[in-house]
N, C-alpha and C. Protein backbone atom coordinates (compact mmCIF):
# COMPACT_ATOMS: atom_id res chain seq x y z
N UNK A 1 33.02 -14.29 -21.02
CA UNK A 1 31.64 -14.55 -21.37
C UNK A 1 31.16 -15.72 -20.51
N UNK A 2 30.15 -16.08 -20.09
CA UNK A 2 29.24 -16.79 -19.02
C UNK A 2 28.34 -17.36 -19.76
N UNK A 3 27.67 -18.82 -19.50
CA UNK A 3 26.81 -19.35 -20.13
C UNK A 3 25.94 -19.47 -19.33
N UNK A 4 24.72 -18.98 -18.83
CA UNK A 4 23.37 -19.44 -17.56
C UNK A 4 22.65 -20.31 -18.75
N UNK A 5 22.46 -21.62 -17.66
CA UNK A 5 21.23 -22.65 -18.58
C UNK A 5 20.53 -22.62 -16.89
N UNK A 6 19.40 -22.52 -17.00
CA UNK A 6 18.18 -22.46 -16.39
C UNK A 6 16.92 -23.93 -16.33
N UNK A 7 16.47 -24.39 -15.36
CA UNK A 7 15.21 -25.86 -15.29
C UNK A 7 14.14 -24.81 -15.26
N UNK A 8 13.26 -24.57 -15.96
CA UNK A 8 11.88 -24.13 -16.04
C UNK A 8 11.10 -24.66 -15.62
N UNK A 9 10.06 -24.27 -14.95
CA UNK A 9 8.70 -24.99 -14.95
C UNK A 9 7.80 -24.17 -15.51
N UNK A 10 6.72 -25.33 -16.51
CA UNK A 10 5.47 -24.29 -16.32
C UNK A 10 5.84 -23.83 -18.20
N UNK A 11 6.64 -24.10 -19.07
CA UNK A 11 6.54 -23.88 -20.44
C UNK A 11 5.86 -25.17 -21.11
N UNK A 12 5.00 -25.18 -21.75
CA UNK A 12 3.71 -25.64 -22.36
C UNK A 12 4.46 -25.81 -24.28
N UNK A 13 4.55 -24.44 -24.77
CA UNK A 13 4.51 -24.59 -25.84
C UNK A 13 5.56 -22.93 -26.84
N UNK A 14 5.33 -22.39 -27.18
CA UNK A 14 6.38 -21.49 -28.53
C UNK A 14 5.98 -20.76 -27.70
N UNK A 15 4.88 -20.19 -27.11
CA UNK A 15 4.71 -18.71 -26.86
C UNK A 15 5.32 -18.34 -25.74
N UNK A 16 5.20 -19.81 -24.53
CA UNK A 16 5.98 -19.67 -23.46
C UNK A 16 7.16 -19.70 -23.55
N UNK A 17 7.80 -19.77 -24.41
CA UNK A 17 9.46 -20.05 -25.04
C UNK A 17 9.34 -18.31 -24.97
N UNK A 18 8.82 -17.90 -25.60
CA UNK A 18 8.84 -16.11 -26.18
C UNK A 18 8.60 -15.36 -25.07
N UNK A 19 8.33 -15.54 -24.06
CA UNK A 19 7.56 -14.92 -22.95
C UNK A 19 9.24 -15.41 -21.96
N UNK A 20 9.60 -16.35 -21.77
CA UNK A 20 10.80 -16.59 -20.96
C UNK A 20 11.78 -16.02 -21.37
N UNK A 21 11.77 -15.76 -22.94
CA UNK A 21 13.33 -15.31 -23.50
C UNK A 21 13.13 -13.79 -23.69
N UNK A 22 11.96 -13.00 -23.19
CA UNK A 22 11.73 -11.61 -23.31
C UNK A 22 12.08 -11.57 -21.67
N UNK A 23 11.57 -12.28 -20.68
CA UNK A 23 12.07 -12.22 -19.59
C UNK A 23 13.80 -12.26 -19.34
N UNK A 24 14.07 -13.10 -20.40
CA UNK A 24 15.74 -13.15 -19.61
C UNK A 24 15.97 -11.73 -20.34
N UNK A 25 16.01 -11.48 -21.62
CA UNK A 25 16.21 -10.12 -21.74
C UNK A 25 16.18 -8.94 -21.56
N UNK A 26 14.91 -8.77 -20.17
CA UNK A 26 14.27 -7.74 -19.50
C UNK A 26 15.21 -7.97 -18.34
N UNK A 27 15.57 -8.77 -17.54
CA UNK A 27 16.84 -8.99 -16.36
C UNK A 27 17.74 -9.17 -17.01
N UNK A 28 18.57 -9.43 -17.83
CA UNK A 28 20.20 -9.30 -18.55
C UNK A 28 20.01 -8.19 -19.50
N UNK A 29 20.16 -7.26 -19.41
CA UNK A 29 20.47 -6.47 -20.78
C UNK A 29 21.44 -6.31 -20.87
N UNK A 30 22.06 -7.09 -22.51
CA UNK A 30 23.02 -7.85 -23.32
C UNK A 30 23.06 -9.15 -23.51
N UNK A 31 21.95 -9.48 -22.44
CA UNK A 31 22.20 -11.12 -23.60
C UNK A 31 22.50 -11.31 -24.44
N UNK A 32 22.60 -12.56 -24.97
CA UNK A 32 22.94 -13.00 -26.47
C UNK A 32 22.88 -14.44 -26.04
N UNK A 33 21.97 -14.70 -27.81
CA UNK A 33 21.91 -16.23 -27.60
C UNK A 33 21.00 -16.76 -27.07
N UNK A 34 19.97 -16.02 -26.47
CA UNK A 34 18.95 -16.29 -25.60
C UNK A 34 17.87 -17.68 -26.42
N UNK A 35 17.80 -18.56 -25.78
CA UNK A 35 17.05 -19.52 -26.41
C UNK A 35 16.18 -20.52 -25.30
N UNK A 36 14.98 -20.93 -25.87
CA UNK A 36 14.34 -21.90 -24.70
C UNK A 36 13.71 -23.11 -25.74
N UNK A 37 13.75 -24.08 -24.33
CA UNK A 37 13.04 -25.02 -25.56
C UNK A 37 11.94 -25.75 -24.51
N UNK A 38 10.59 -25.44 -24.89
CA UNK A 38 9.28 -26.25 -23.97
C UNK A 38 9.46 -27.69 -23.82
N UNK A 39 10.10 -28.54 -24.63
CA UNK A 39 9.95 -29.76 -24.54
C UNK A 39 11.05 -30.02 -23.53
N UNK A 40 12.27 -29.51 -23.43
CA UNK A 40 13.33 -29.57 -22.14
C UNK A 40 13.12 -29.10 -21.26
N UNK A 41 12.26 -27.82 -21.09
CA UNK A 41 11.88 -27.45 -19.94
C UNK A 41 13.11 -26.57 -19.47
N UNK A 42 14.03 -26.01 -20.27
CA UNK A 42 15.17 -25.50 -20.31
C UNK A 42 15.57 -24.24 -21.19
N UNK A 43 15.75 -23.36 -20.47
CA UNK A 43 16.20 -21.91 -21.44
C UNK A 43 17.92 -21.85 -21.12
N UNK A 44 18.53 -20.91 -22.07
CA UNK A 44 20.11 -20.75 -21.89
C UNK A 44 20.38 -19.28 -22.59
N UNK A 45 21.60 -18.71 -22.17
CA UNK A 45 21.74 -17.35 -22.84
C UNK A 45 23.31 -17.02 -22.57
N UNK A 46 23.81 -16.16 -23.01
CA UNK A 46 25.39 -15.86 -22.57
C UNK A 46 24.89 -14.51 -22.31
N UNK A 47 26.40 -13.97 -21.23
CA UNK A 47 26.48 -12.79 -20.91
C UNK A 47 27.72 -12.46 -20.60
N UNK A 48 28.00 -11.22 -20.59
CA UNK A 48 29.19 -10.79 -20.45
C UNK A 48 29.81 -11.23 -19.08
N UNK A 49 28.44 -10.69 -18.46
CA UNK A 49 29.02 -10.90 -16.70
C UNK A 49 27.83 -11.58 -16.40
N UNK A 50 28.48 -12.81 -14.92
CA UNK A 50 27.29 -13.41 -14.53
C UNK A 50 26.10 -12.44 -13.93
N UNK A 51 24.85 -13.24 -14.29
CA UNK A 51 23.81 -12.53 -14.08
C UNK A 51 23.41 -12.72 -12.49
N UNK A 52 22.96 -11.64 -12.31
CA UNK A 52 21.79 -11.58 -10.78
C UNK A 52 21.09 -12.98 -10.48
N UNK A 53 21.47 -13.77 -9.85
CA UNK A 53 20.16 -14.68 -9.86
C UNK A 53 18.93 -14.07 -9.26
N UNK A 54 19.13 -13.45 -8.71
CA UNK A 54 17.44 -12.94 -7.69
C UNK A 54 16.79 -12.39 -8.82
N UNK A 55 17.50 -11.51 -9.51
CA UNK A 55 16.62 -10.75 -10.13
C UNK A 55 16.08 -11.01 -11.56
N UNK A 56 16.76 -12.11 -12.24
CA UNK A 56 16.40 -13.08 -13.09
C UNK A 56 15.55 -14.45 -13.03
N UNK A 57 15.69 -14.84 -11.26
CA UNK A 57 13.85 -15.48 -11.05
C UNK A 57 13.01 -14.56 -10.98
N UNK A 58 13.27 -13.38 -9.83
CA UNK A 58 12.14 -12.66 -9.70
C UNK A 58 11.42 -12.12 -10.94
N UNK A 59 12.48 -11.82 -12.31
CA UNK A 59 11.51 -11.29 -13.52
C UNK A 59 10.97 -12.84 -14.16
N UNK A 60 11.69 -13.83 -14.30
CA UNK A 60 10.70 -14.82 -14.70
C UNK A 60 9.80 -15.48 -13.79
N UNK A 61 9.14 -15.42 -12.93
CA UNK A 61 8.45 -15.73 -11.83
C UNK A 61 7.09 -14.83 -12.33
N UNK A 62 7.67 -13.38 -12.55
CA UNK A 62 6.31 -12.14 -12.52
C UNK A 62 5.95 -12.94 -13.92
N UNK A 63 6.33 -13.56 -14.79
CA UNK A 63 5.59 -13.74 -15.90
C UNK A 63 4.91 -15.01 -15.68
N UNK A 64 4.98 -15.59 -14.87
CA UNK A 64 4.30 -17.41 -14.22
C UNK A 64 4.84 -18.66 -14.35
N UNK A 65 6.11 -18.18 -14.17
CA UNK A 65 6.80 -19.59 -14.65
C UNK A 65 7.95 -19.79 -13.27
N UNK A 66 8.28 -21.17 -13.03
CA UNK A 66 8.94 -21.24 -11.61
C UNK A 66 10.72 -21.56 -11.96
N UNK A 67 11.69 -20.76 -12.33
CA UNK A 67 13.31 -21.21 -12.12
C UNK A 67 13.47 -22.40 -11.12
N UNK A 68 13.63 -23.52 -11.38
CA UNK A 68 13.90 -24.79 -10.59
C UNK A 68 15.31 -24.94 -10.71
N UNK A 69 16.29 -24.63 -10.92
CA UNK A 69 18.05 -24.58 -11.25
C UNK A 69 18.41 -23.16 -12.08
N UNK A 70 19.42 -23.12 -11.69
CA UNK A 70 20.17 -21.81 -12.52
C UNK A 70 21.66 -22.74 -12.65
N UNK A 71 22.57 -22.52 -13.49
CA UNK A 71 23.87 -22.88 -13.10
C UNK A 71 24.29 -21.91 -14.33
N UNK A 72 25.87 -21.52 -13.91
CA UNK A 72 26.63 -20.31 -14.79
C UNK A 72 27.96 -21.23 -14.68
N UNK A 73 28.35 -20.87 -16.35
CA UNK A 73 29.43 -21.23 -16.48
C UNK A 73 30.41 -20.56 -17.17
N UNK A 74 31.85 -20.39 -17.31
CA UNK A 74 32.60 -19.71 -18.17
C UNK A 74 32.12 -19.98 -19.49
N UNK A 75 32.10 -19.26 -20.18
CA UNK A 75 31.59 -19.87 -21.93
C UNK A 75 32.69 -19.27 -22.93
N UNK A 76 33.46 -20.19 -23.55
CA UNK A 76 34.55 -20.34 -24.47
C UNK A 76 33.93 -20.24 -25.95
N UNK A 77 34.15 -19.06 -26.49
CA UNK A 77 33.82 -19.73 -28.36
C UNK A 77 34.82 -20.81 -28.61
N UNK A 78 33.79 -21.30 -29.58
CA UNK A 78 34.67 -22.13 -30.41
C UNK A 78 35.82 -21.33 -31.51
N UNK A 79 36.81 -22.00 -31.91
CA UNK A 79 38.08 -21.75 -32.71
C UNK A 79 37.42 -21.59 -33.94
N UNK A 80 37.80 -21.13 -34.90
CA UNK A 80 37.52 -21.09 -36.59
C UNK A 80 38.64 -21.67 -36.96
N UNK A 81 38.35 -22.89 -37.72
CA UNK A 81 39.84 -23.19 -38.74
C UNK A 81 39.81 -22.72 -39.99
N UNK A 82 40.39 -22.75 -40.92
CA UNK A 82 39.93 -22.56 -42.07
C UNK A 82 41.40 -23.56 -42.80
């Protein structure tokens, strides 16, 4: 599993949060986890396999917003103790 956290430009407020995280889901199908936050200026999502970068600016770009960083990382769950 892969973790992409993403630098946005250009998110304002909730709707642009909704509009970026329909974008990552329209270029990853299977995300999971998909989340953005306007005040960081930062979206994040897991995937099975690393994603396309081209084709994950190019779909958030068509909606008006500018990818300023991408970075992918291995992504580990956490353990359950009980």
């Amino acid at each position: 599993m892969y973790k992409t956290t993403m630098k946005i430009d250009g998110m304002m407020c909730g709707m642009c949060e909704a509009h970026i995280n329909d974008a990552i889901r329209k270029a990853v199908p299977g995300a999971k986890k998909v989340k953005s936050s306007h005040k960081k200026g930062e979206s994040s999502f897991l995937s099975e396999e690393v994603p396309d970068e081209q084709v994950l600016k190019e779909t958030i770009q068509e909606t008006g917003y500018k990818v300023l960083s991408l970075e992918n990382e291995e992504h580990r769950g956490g353990l359950w103790i009980f």
